[in-house]
PDB file of N, CA and C in Angstrom:
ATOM      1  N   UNK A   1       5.340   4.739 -16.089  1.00  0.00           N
ATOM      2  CA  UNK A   1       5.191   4.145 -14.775  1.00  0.00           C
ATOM      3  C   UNK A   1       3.945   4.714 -14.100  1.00  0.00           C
ATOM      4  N   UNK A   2       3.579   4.008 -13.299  1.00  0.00           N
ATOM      5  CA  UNK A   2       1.933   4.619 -12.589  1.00  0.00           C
ATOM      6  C   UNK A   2       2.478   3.994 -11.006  1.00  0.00           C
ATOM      7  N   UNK A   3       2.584   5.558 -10.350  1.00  0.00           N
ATOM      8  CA  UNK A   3       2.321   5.842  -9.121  1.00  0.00           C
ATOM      9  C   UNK A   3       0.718   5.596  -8.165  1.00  0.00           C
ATOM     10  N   UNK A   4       1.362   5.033  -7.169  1.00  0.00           N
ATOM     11  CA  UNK A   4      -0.397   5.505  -5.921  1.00  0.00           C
ATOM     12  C   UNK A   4       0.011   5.391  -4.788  1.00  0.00           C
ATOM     13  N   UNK A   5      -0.753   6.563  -4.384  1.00  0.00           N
ATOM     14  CA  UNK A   5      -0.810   6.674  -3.107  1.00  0.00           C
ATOM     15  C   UNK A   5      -1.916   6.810  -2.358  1.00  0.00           C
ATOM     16  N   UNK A   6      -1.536   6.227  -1.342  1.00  0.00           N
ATOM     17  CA  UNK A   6      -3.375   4.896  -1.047  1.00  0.00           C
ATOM     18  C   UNK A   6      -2.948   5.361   1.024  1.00  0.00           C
ATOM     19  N   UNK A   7      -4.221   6.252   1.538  1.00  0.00           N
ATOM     20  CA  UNK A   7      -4.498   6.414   2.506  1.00  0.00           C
ATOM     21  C   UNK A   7      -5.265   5.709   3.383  1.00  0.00           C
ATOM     22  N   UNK A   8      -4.889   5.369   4.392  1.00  0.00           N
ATOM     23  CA  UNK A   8      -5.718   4.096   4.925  1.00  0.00           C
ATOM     24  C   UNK A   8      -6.064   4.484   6.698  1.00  0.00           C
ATOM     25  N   UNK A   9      -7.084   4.762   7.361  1.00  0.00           N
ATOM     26  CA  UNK A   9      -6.893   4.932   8.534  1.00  0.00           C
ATOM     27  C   UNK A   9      -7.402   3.541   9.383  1.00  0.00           C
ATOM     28  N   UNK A  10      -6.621   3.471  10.250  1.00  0.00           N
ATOM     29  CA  UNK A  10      -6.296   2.724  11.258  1.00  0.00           C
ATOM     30  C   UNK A  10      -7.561   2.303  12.498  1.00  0.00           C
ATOM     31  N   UNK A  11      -7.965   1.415  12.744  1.00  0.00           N
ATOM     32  CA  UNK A  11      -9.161   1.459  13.868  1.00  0.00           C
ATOM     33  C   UNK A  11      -8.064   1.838  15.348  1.00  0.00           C
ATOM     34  N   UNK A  12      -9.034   2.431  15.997  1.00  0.00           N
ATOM     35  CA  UNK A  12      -8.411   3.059  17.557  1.00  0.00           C
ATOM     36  C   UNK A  12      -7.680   1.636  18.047  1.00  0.00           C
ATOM     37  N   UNK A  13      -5.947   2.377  18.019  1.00  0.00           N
ATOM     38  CA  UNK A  13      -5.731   0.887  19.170  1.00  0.00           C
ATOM     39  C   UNK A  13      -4.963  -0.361  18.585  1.00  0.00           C
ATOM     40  N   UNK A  14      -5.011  -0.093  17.193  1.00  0.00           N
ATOM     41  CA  UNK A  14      -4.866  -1.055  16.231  1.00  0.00           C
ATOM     42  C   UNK A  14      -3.783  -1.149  15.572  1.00  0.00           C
ATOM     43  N   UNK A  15      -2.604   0.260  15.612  1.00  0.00           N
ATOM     44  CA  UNK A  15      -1.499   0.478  14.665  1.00  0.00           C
ATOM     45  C   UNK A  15      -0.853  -0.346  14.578  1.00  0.00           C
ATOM     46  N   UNK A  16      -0.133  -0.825  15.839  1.00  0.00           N
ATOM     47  CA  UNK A  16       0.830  -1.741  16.231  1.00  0.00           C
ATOM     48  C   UNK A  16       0.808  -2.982  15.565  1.00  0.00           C
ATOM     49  N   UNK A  17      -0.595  -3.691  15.474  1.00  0.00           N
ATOM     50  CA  UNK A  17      -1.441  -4.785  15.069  1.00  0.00           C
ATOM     51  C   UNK A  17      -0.568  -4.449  13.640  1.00  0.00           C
ATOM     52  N   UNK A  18      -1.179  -3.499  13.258  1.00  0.00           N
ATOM     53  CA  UNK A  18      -0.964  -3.296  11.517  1.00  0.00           C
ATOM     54  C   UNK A  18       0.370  -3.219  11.481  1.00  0.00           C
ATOM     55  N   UNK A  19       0.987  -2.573  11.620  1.00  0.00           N
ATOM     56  CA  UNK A  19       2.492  -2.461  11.324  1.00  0.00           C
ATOM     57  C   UNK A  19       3.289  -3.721  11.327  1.00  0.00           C
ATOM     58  N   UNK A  20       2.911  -4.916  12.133  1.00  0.00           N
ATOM     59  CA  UNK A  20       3.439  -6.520  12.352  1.00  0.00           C
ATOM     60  C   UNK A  20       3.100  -6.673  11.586  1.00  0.00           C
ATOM     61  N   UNK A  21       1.401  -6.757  10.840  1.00  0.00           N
ATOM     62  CA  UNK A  21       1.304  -7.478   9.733  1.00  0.00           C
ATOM     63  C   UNK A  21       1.948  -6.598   8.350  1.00  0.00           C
ATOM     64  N   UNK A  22       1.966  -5.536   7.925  1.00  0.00           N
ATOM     65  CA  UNK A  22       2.899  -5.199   7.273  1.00  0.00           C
ATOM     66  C   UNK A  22       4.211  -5.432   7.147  1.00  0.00           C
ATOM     67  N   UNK A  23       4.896  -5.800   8.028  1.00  0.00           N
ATOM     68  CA  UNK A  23       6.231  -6.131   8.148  1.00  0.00           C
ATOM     69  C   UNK A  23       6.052  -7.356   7.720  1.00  0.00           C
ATOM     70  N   UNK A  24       5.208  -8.621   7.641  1.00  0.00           N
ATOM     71  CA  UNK A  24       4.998  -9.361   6.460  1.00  0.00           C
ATOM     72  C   UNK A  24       4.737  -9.191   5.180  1.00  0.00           C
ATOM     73  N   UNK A  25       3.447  -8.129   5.095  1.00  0.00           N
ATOM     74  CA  UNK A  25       2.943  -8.291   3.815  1.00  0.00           C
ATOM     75  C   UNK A  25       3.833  -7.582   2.938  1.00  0.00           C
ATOM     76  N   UNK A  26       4.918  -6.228   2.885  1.00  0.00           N
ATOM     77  CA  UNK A  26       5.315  -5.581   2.250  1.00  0.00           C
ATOM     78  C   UNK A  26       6.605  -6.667   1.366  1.00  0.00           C
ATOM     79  N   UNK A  27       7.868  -7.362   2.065  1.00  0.00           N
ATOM     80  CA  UNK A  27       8.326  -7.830   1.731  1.00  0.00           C
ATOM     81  C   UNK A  27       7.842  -8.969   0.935  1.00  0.00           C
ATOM     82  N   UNK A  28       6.656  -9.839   0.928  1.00  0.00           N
ATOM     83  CA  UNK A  28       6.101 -10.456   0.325  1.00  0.00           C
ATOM     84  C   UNK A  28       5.803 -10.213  -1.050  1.00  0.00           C
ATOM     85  N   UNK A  29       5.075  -8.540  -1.162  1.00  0.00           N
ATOM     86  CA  UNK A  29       4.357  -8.201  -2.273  1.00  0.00           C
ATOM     87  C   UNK A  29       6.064  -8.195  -3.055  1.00  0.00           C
ATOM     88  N   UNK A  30       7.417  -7.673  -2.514  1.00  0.00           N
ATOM     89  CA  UNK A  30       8.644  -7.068  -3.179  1.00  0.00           C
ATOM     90  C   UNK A  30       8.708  -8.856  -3.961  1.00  0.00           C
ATOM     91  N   UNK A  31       8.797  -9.576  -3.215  1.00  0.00           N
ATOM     92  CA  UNK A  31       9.040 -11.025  -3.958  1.00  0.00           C
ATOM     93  C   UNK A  31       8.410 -11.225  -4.531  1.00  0.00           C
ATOM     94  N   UNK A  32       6.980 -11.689  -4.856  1.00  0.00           N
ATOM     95  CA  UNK A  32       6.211 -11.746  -5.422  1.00  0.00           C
ATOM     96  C   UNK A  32       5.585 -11.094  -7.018  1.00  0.00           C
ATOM     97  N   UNK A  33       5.846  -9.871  -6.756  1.00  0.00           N
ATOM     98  CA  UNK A  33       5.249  -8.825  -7.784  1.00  0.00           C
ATOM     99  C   UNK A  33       6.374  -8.211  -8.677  1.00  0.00           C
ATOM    100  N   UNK A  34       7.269  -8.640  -9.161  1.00  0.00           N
ATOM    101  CA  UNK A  34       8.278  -8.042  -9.573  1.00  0.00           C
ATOM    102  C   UNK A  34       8.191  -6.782 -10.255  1.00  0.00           C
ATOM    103  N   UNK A  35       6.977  -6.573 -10.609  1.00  0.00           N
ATOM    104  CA  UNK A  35       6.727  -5.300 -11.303  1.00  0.00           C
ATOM    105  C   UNK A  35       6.292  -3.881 -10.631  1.00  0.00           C
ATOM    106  N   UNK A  36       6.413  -4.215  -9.410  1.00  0.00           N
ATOM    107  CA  UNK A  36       5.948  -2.964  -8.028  1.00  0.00           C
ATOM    108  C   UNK A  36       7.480  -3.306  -7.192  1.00  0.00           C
ATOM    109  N   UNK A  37       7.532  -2.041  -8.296  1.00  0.00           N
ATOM    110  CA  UNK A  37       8.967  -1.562  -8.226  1.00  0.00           C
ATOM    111  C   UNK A  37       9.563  -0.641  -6.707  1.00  0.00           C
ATOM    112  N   UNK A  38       8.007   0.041  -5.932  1.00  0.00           N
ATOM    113  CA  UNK A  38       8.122   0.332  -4.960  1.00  0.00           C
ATOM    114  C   UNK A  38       6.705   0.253  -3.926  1.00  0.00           C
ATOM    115  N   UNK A  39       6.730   0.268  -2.811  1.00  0.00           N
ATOM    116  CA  UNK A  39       5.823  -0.275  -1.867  1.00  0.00           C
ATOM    117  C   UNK A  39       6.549   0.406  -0.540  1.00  0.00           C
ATOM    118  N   UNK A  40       5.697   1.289  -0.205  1.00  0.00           N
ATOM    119  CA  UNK A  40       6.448   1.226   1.014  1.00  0.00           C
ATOM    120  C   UNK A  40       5.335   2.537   1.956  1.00  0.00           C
ATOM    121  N   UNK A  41       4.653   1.647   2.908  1.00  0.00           N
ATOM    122  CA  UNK A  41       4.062   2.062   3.960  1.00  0.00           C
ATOM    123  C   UNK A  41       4.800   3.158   4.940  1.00  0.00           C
ATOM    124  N   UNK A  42       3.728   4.195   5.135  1.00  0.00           N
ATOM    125  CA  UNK A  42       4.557   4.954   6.141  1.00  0.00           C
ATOM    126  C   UNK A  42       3.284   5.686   7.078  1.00  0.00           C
ATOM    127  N   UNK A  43       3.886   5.610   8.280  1.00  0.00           N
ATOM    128  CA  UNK A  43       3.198   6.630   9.548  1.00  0.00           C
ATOM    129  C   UNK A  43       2.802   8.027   9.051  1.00  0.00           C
ATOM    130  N   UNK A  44       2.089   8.788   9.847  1.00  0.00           N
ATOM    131  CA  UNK A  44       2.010  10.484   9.508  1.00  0.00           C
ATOM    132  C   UNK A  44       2.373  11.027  10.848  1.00  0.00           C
ATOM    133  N   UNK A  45       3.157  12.489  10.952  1.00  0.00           N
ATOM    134  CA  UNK A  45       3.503  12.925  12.248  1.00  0.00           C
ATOM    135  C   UNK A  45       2.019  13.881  12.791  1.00  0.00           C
ATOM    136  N   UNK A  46       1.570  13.554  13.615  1.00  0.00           N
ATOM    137  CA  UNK A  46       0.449  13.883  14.530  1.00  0.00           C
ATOM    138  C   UNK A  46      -0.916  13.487  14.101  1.00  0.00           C
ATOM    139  N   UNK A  47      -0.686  12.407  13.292  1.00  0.00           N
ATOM    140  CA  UNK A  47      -1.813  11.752  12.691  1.00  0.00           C
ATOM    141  C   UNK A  47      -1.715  10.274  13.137  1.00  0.00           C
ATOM    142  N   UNK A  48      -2.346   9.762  14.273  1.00  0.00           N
ATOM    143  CA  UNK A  48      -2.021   8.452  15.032  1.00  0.00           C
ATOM    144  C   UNK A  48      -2.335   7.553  14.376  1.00  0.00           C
ATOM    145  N   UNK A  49      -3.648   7.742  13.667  1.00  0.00           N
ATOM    146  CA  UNK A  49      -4.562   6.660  13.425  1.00  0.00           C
ATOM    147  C   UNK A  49      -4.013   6.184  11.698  1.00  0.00           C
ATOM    148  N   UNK A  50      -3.273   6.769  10.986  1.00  0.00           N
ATOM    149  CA  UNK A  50      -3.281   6.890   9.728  1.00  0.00           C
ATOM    150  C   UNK A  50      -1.647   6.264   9.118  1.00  0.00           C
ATOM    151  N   UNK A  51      -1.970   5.751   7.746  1.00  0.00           N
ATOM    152  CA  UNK A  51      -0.569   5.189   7.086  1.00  0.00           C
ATOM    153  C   UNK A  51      -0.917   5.610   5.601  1.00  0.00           C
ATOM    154  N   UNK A  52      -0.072   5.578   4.842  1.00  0.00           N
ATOM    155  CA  UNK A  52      -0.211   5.934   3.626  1.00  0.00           C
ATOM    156  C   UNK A  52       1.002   5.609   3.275  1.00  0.00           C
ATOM    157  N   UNK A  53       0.690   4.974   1.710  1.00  0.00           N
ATOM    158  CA  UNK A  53       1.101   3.739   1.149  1.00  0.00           C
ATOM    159  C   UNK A  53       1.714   4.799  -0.218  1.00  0.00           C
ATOM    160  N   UNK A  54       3.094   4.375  -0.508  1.00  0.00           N
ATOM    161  CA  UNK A  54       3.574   5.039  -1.814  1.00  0.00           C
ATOM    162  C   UNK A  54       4.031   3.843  -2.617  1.00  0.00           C
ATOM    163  N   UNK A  55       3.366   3.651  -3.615  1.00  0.00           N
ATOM    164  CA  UNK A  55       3.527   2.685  -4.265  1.00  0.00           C
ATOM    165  C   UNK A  55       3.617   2.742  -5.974  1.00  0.00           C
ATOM    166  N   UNK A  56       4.440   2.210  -6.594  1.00  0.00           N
ATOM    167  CA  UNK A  56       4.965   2.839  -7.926  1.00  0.00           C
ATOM    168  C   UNK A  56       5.066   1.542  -8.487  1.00  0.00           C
ATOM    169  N   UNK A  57       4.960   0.854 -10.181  1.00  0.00           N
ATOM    170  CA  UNK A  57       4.478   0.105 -10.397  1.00  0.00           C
ATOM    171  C   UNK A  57       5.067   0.148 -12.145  1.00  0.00           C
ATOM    172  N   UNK A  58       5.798  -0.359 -12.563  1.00  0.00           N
ATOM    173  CA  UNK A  58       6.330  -0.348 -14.233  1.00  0.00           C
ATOM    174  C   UNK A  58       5.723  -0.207 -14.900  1.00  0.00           C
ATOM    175  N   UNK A  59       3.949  -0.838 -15.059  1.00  0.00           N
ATOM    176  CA  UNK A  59       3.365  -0.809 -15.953  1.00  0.00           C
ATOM    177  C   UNK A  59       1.759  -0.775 -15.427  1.00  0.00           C
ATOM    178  N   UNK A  60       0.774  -0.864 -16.534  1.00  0.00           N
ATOM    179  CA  UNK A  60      -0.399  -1.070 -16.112  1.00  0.00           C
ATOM    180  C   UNK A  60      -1.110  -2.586 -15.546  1.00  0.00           C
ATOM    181  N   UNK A  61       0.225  -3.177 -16.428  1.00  0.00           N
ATOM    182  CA  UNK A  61      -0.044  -4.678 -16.282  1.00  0.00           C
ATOM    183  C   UNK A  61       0.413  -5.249 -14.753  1.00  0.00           C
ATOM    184  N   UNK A  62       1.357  -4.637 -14.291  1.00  0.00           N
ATOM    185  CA  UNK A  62       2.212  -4.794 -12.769  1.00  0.00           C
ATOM    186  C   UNK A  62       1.430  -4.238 -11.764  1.00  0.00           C
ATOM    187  N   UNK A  63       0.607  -3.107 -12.126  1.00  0.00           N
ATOM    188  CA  UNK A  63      -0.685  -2.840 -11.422  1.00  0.00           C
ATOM    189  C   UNK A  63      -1.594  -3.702 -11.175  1.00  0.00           C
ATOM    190  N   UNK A  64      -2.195  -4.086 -12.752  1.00  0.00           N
ATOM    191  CA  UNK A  64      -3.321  -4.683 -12.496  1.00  0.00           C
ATOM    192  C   UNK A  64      -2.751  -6.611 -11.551  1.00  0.00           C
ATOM    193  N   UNK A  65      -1.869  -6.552 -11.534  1.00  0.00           N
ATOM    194  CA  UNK A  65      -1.729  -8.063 -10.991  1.00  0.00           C
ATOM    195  C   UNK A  65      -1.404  -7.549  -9.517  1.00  0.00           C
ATOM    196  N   UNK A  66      -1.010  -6.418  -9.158  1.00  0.00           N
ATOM    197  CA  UNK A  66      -1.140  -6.155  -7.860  1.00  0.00           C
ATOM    198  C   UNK A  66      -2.590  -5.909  -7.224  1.00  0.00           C
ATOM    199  N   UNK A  67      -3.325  -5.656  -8.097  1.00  0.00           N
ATOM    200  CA  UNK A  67      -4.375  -5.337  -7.326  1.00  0.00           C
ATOM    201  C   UNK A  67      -5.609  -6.618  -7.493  1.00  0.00           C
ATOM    202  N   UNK A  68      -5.099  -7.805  -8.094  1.00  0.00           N
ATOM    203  CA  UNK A  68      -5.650  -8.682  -7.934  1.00  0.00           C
ATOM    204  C   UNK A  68      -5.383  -9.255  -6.732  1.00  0.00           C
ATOM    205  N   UNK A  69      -3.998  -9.264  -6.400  1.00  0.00           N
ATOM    206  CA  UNK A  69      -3.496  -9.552  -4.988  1.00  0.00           C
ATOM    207  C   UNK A  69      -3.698  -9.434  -4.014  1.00  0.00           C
ATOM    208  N   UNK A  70      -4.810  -7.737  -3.932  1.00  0.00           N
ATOM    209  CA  UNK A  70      -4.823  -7.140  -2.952  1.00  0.00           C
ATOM    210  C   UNK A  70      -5.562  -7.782  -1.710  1.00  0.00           C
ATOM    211  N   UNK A  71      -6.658  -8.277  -2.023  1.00  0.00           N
ATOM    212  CA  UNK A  71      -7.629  -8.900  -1.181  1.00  0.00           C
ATOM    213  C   UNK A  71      -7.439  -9.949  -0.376  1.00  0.00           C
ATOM    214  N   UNK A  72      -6.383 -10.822  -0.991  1.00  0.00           N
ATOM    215  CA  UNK A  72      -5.615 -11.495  -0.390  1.00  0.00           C
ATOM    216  C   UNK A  72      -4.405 -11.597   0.514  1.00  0.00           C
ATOM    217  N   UNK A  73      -3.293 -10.542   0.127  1.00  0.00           N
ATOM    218  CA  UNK A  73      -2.662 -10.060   1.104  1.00  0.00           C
ATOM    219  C   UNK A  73      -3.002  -9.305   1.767  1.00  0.00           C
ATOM    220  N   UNK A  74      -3.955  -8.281   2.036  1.00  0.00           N
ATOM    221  CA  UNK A  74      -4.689  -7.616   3.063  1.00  0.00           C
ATOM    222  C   UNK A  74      -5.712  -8.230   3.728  1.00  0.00           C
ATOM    223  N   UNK A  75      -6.370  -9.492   3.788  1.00  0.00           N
ATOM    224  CA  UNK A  75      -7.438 -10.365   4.303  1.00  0.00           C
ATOM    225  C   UNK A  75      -7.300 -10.099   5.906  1.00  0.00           C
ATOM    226  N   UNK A  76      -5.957  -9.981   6.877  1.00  0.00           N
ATOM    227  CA  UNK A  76      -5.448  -9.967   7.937  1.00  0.00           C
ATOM    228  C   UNK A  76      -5.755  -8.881   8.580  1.00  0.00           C
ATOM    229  N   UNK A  77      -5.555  -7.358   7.482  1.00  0.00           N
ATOM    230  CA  UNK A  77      -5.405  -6.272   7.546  1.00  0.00           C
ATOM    231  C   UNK A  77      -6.437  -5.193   7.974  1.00  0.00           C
ATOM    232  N   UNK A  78      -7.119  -5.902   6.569  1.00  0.00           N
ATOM    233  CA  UNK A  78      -9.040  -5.042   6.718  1.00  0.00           C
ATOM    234  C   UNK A  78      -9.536  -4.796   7.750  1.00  0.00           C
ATOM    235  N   UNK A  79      -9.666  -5.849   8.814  1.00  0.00           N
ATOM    236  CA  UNK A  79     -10.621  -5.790   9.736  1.00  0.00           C
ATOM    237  C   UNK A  79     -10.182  -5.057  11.134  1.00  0.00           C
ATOM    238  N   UNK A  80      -8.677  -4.442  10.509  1.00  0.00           N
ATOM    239  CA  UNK A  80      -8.060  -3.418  11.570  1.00  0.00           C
ATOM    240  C   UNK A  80      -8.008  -2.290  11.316  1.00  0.00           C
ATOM    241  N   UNK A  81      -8.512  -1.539   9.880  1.00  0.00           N
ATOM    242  CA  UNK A  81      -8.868  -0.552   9.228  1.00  0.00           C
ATOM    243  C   UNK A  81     -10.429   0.170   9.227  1.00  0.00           C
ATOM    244  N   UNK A  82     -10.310   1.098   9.077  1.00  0.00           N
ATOM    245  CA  UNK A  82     -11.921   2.240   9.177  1.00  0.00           C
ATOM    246  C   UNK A  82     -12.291   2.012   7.589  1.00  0.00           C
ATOM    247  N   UNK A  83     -13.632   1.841   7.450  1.00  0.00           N
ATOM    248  CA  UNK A  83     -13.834   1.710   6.427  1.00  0.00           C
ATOM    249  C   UNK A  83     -13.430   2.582   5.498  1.00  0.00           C
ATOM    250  N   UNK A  84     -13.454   2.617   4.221  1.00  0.00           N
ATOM    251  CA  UNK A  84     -13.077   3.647   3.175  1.00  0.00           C
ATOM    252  C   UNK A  84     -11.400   4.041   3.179  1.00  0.00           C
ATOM    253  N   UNK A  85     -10.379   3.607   1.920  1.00  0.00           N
ATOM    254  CA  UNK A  85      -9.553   3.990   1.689  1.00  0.00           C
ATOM    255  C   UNK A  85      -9.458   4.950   0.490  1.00  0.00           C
ATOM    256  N   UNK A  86      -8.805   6.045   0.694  1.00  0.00           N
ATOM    257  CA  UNK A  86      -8.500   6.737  -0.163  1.00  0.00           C
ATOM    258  C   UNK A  86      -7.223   6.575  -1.300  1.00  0.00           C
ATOM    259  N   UNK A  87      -7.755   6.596  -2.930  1.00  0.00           N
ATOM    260  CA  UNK A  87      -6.084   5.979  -3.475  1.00  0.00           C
ATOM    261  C   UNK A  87      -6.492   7.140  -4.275  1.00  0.00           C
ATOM    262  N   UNK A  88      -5.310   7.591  -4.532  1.00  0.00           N
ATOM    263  CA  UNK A  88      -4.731   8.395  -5.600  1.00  0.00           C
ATOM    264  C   UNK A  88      -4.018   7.828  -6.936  1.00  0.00           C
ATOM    265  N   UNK A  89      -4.437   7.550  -8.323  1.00  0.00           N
ATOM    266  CA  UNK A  89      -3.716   6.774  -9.168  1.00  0.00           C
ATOM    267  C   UNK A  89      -2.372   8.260  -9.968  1.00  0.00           C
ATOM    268  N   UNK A  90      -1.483   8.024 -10.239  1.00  0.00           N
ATOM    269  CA  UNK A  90      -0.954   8.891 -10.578  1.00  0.00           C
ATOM    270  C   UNK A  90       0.364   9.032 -11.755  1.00  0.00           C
ATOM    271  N   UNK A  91       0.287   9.249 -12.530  1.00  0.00           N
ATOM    272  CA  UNK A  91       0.920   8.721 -13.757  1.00  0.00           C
ATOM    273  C   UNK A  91       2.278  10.401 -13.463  1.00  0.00           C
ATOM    274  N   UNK A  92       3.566   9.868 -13.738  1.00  0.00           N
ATOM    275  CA  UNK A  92       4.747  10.734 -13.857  1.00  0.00           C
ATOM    276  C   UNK A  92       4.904  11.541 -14.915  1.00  0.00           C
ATOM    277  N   UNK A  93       5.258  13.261 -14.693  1.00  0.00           N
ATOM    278  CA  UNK A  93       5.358  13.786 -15.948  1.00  0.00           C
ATOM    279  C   UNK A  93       6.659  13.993 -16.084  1.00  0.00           C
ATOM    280  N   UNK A  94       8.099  13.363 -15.519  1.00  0.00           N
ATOM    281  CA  UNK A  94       9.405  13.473 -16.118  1.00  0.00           C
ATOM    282  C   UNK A  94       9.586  11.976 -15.615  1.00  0.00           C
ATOM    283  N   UNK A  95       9.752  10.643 -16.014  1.00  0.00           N
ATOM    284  CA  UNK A  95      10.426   9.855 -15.867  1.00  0.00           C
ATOM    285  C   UNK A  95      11.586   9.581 -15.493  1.00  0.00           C
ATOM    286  N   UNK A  96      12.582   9.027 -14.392  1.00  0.00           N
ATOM    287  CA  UNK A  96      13.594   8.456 -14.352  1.00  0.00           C
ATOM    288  C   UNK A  96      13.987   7.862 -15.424  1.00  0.00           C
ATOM    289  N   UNK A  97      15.591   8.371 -15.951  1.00  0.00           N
ATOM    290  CA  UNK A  97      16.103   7.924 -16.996  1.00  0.00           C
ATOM    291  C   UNK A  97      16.636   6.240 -17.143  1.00  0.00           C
TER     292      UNK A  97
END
């Protein structure tokens, strides 16, 4: 399985904005992508501007079709974000049985 975790900061002012459209896009990607097995956006405590994304994925192939996606379900998103996201790709060294 291949983990990421994908840091994204927020333009001043803007969270709220983002978090509505997430509350679309997340359930979307769950229907859609059957192979992103997890997705799930979260706040940071004393970090206003910032979300970070834990996202876990069956295969390389469930990846790569998510991230064809990406541009498209985030089209809404981008232009409420600071440039430059940070992703972490991250492969598991004990698997769930």
């Amino acid at each position: 399985m291949i983990s990421l975790i994908a840091t994204m900061k927020v333009k001043e002012g803007k969270m709220e904005e983002v978090k509505e459209k997430l509350k679309e896009i997340v359930p979307h990607v769950k229907k859609t992508e059957p192979g992103c097995l997890q997705y799930i956006p979260h706040t940071v405590k004393n970090e206003d501007n910032m979300i970070i994304f834990y996202e876990k994925y069956r295969d390389k192939e469930a990846f790569k079709i998510h991230s064809a996606n990406f541009t498209e379900n985030f089209k809404d998103v981008m232009p409420l974000l600071e440039p430059g996201m940070d992703l972490k790709t991250c492969y598991e060294i004990v698997e769930e049985a």
